[in-house]
N, C-alpha and C. Protein backbone atom coordinates (compact mmCIF):
# COMPACT_ATOMS: atom_id res chain seq x y z
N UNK A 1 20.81 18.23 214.82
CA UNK A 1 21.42 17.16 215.58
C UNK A 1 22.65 16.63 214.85
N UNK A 2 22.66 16.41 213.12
CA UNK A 2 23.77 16.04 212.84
C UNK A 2 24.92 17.10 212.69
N UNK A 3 24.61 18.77 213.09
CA UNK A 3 25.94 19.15 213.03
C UNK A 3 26.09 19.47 214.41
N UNK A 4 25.60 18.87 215.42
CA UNK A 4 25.99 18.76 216.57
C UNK A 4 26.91 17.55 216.80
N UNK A 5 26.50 16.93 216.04
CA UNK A 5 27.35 15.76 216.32
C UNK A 5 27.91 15.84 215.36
N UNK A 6 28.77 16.42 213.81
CA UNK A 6 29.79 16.36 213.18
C UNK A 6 30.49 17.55 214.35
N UNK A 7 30.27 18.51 215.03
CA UNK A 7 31.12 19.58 215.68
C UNK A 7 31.71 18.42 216.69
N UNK A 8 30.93 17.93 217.49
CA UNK A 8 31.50 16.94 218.50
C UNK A 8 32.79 15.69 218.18
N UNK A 9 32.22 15.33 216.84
CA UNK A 9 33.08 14.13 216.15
C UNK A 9 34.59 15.13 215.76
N UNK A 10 34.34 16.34 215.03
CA UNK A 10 35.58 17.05 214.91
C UNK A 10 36.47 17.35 216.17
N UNK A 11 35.38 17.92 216.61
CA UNK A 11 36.25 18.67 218.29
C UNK A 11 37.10 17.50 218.67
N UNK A 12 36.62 16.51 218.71
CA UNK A 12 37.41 14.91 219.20
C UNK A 12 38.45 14.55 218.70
N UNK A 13 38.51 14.71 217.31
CA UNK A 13 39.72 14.21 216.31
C UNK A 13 41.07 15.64 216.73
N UNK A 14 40.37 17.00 217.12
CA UNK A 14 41.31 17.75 216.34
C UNK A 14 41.82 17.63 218.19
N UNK A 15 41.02 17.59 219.16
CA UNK A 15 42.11 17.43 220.58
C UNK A 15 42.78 16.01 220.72
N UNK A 16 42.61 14.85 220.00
CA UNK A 16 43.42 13.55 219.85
C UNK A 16 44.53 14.30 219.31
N UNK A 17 44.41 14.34 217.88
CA UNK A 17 45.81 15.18 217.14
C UNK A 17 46.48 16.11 217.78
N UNK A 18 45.86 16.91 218.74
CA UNK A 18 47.11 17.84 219.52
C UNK A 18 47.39 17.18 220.28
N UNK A 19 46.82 16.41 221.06
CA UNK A 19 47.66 15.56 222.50
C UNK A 19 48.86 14.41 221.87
N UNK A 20 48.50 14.03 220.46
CA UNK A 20 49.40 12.98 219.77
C UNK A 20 50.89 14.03 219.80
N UNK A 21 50.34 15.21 219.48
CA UNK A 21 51.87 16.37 218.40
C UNK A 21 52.26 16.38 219.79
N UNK A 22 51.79 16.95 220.93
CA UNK A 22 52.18 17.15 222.64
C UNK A 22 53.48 16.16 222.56
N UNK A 23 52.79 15.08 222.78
CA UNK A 23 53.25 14.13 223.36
C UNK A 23 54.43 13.52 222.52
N UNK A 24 54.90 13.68 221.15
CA UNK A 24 55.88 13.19 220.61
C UNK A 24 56.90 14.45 220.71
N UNK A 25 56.43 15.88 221.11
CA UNK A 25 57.05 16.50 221.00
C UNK A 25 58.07 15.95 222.61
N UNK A 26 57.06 15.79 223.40
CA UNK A 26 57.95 15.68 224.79
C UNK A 26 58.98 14.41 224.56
N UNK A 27 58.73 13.71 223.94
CA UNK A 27 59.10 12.22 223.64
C UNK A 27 60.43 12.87 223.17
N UNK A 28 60.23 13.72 222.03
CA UNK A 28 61.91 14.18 221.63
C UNK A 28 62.63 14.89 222.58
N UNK A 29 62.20 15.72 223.08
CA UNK A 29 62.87 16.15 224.40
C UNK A 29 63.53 15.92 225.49
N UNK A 30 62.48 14.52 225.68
CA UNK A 30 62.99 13.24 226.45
C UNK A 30 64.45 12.36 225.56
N UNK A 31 64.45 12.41 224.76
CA UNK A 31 65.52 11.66 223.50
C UNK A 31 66.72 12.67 223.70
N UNK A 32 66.52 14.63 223.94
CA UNK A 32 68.13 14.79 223.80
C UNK A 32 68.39 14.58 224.79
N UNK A 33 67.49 14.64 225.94
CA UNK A 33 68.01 15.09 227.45
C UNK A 33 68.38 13.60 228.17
N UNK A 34 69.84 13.44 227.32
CA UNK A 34 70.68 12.74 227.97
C UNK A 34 72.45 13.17 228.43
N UNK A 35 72.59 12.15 229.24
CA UNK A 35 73.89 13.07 229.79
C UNK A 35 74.96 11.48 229.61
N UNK A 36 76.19 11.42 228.81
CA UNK A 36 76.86 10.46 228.58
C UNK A 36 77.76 10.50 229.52
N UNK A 37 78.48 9.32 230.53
CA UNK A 37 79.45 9.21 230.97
C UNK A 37 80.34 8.09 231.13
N UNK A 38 81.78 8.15 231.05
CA UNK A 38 82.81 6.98 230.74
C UNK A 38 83.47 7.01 232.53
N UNK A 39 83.94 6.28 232.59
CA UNK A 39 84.79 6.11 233.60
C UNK A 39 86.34 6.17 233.18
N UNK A 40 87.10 6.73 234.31
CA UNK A 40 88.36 6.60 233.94
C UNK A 40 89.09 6.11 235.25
N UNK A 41 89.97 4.35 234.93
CA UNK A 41 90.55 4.65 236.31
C UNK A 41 91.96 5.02 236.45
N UNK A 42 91.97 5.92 237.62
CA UNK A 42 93.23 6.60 237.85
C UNK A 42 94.13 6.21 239.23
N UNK A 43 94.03 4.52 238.90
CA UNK A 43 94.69 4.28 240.16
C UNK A 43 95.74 3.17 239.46
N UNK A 44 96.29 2.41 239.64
CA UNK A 44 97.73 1.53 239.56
C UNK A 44 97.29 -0.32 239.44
N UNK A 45 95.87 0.22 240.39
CA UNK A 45 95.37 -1.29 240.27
C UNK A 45 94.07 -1.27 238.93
N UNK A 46 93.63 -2.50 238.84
CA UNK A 46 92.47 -2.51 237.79
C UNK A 46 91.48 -2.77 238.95
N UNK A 47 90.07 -2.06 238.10
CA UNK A 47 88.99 -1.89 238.80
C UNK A 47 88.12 -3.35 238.19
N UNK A 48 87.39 -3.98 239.07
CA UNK A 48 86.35 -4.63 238.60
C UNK A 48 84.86 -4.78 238.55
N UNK A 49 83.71 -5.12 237.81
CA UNK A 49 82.46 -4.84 238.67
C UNK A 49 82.19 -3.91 238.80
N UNK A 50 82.83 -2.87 237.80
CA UNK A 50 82.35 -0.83 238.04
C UNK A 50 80.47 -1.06 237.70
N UNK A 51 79.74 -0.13 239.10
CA UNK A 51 78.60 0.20 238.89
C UNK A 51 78.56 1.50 239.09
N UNK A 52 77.63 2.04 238.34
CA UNK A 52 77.41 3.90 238.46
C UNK A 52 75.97 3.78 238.77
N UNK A 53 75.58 4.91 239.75
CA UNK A 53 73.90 5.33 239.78
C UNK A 53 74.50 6.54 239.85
N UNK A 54 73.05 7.01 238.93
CA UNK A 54 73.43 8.72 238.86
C UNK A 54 72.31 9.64 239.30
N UNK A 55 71.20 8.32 239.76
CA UNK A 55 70.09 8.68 239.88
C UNK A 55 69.14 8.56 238.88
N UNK A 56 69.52 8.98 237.81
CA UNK A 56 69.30 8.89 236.10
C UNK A 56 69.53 8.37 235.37
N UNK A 57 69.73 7.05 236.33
CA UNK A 57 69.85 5.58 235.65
C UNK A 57 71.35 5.08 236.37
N UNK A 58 71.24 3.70 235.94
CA UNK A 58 72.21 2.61 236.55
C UNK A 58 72.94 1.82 235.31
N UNK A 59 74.27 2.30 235.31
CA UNK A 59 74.91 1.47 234.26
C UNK A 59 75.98 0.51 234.91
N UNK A 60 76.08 -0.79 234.37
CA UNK A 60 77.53 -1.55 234.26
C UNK A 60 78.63 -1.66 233.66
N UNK A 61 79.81 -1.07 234.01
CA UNK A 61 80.88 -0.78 232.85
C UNK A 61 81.72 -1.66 232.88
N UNK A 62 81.53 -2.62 233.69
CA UNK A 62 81.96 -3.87 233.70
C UNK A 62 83.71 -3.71 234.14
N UNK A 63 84.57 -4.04 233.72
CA UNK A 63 85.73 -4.30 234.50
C UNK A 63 86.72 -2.81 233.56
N UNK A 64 88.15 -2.25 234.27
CA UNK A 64 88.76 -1.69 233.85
C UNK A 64 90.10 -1.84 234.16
N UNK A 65 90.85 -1.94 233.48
CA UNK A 65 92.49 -2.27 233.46
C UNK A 65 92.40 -1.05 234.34
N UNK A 66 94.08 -0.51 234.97
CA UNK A 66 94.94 0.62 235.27
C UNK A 66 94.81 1.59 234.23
N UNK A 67 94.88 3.14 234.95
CA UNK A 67 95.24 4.13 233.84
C UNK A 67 94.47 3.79 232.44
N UNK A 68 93.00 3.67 232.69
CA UNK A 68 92.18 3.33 230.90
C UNK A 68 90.92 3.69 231.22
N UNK A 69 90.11 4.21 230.39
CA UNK A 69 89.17 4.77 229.73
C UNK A 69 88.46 3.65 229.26
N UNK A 70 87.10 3.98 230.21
CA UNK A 70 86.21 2.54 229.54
C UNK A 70 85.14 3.55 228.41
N UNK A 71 84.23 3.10 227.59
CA UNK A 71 82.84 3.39 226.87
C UNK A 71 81.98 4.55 227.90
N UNK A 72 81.64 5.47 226.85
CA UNK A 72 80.12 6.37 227.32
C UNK A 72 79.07 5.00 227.61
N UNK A 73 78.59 5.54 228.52
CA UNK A 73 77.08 4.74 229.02
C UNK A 73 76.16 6.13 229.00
N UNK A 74 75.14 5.97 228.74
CA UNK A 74 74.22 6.97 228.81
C UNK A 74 73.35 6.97 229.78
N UNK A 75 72.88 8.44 230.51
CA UNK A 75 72.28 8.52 231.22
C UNK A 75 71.18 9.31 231.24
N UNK A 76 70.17 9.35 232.46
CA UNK A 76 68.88 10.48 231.47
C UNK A 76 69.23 11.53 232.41
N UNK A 77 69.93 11.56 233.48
CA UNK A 77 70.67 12.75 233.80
C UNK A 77 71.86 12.17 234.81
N UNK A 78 72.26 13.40 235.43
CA UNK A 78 73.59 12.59 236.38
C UNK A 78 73.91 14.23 237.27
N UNK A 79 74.62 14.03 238.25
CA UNK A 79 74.96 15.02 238.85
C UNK A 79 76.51 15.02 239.10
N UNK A 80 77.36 16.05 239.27
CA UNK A 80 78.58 16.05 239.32
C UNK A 80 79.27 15.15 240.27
N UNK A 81 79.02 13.81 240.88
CA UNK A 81 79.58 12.52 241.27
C UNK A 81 78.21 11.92 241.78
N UNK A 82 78.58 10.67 241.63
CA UNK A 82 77.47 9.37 241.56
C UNK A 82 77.84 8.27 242.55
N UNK A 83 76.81 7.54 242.87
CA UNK A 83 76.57 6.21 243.54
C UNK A 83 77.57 5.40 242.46
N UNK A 84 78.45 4.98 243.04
CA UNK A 84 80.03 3.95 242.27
C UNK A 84 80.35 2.83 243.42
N UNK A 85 79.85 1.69 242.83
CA UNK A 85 80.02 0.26 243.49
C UNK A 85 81.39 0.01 242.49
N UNK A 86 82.23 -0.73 243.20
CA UNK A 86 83.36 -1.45 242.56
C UNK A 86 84.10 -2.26 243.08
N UNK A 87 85.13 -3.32 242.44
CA UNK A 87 86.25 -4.30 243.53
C UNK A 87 87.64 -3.71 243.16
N UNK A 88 88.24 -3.65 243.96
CA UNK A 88 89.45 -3.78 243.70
C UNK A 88 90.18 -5.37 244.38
N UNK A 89 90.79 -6.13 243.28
CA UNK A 89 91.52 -7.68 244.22
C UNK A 89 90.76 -7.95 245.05
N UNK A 90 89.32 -8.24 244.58
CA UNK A 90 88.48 -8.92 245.25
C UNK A 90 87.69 -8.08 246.41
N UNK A 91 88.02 -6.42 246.89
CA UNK A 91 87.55 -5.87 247.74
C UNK A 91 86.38 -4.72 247.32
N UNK A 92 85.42 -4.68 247.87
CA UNK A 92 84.34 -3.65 247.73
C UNK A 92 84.78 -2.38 248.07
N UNK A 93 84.51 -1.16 247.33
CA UNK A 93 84.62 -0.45 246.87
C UNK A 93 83.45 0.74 247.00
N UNK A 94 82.78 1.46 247.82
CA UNK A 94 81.68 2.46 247.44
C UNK A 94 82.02 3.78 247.56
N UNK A 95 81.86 4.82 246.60
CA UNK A 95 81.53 6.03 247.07
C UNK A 95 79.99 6.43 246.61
N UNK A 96 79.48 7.03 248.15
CA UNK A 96 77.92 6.72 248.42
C UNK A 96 77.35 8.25 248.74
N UNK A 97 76.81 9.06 248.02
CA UNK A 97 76.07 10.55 247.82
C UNK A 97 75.55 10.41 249.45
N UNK A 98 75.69 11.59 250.16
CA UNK A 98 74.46 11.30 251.39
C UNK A 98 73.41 11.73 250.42
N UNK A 99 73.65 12.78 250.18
CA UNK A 99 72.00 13.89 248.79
C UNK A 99 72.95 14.60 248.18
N UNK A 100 71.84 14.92 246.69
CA UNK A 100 71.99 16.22 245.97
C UNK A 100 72.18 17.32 246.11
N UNK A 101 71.50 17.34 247.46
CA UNK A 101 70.69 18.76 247.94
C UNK A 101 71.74 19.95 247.38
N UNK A 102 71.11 20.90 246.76
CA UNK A 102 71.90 21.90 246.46
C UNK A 102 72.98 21.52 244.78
N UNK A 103 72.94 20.44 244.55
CA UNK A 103 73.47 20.45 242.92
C UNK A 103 72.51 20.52 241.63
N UNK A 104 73.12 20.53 240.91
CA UNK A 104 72.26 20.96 239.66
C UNK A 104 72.73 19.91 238.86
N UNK A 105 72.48 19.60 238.05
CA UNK A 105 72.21 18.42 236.96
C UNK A 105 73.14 19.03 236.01
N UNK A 106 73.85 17.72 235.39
CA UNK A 106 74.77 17.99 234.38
C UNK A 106 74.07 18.45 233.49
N UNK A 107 74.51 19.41 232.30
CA UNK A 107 74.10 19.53 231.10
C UNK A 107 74.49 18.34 230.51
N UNK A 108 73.32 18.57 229.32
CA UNK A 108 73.49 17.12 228.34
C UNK A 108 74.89 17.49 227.84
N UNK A 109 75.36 16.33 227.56
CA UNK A 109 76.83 16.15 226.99
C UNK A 109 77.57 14.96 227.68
N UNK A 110 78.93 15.25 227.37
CA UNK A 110 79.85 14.16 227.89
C UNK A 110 81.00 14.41 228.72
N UNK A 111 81.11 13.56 230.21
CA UNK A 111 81.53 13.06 231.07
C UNK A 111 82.14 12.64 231.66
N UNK A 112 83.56 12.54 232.03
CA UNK A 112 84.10 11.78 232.44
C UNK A 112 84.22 11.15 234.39
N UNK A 113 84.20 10.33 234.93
CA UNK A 113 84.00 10.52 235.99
C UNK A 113 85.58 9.48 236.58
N UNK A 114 86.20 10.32 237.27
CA UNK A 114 87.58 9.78 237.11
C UNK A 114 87.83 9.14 238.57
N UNK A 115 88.06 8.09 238.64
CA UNK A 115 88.44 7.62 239.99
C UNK A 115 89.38 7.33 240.27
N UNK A 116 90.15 7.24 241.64
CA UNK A 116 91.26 7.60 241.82
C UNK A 116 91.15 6.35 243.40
N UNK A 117 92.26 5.74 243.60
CA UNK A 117 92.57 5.15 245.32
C UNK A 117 93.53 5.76 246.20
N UNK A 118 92.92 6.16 247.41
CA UNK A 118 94.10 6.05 248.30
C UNK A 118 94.53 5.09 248.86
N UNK A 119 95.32 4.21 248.48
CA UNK A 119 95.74 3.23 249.21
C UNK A 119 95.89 3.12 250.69
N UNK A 120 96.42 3.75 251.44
CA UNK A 120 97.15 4.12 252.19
C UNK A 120 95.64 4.11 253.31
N UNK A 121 94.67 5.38 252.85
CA UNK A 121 93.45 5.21 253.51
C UNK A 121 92.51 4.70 253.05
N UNK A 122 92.64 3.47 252.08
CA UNK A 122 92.13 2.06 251.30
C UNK A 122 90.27 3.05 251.16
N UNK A 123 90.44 4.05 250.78
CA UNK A 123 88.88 4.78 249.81
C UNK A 123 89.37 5.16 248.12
N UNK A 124 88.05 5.11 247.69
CA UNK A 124 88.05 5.75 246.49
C UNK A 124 87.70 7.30 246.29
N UNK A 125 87.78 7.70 245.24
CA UNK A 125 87.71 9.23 245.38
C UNK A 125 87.25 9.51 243.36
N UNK A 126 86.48 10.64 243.62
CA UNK A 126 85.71 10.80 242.13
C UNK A 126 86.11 11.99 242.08
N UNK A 127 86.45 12.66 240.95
CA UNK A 127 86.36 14.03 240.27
C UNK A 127 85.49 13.95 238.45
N UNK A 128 85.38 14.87 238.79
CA UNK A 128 84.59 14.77 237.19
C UNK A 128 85.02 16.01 236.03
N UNK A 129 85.32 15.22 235.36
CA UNK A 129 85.77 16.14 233.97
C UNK A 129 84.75 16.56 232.89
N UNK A 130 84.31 17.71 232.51
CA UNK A 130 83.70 17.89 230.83
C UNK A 130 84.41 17.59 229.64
N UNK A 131 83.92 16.65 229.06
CA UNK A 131 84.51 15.99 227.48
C UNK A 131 84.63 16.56 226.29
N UNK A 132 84.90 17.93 225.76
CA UNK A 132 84.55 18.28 224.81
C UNK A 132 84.62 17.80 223.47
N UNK A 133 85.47 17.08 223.69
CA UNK A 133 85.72 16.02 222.15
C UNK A 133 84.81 14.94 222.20
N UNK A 134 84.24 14.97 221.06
CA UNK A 134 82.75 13.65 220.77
C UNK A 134 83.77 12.56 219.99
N UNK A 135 83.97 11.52 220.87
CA UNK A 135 84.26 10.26 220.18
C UNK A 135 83.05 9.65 219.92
């Protein structure tokens, strides 16, 4: 009976300890698999109130002069253009995904997601750049 129950007491400890190693292993995995992105605006006016959804999270980049480059925000993934709330002189601003359907997820790395106005037909417009230089 007692090496039934030291086999039982072991068996217990040694499947805790693999589900612990499992689970920190996913934890790091979870840690690279991020995808960084900055905004850039490429219009004449300054942007205000920049919001991004990427799906893979929701960042605030808060306001951007003309022609400037705000901060990486990190994301836990993103797809090649995003849910982007913004003002311009007080006016709302969306470019709004209908779906994914059919894109693939950025590789981890860095981002740029560049916005641009047409005045003229008062929308915004996104293209997205790969960053290869790590600031």
């Amino acid at each position: 009976m007692k090496k039934l129950l030291l086999c039982l007491i072991a068996s217990l400890a040694l499947l805790h300890f693999s589900c612990s190693r499992d689970k920190a292993l996913d934890n790091d995995l979870e840690a690279n698999n991020e995808v960084q992105i900055r905004i850039k605006n490429a219009s004449l006016l300054p942007f205000q109130n920049i919001e991004v959804n990427t799906s893979g999270g929701i960042n605030n980049f808060g306001n951007l002069p003309d022609n400037q480059l705000s901060e990486y925000k990190t994301f836990n993934f993103a797809y090649p253009y995003s849910f982007v709330k913004l003002q311009i002189n007080g006016e709302p601003y969306i470019i709004e995904p209908t779906d994914y359907a059919g894109l693939n997820r950025l590789k981890n790395g860095k981002y740029t997601y560049e916005i641009s106005l047409d005045p003229e037909g008062n929308q915004i417009f996104m293209s997205l750049q790969k960053d290869d230089v790590i600031n």
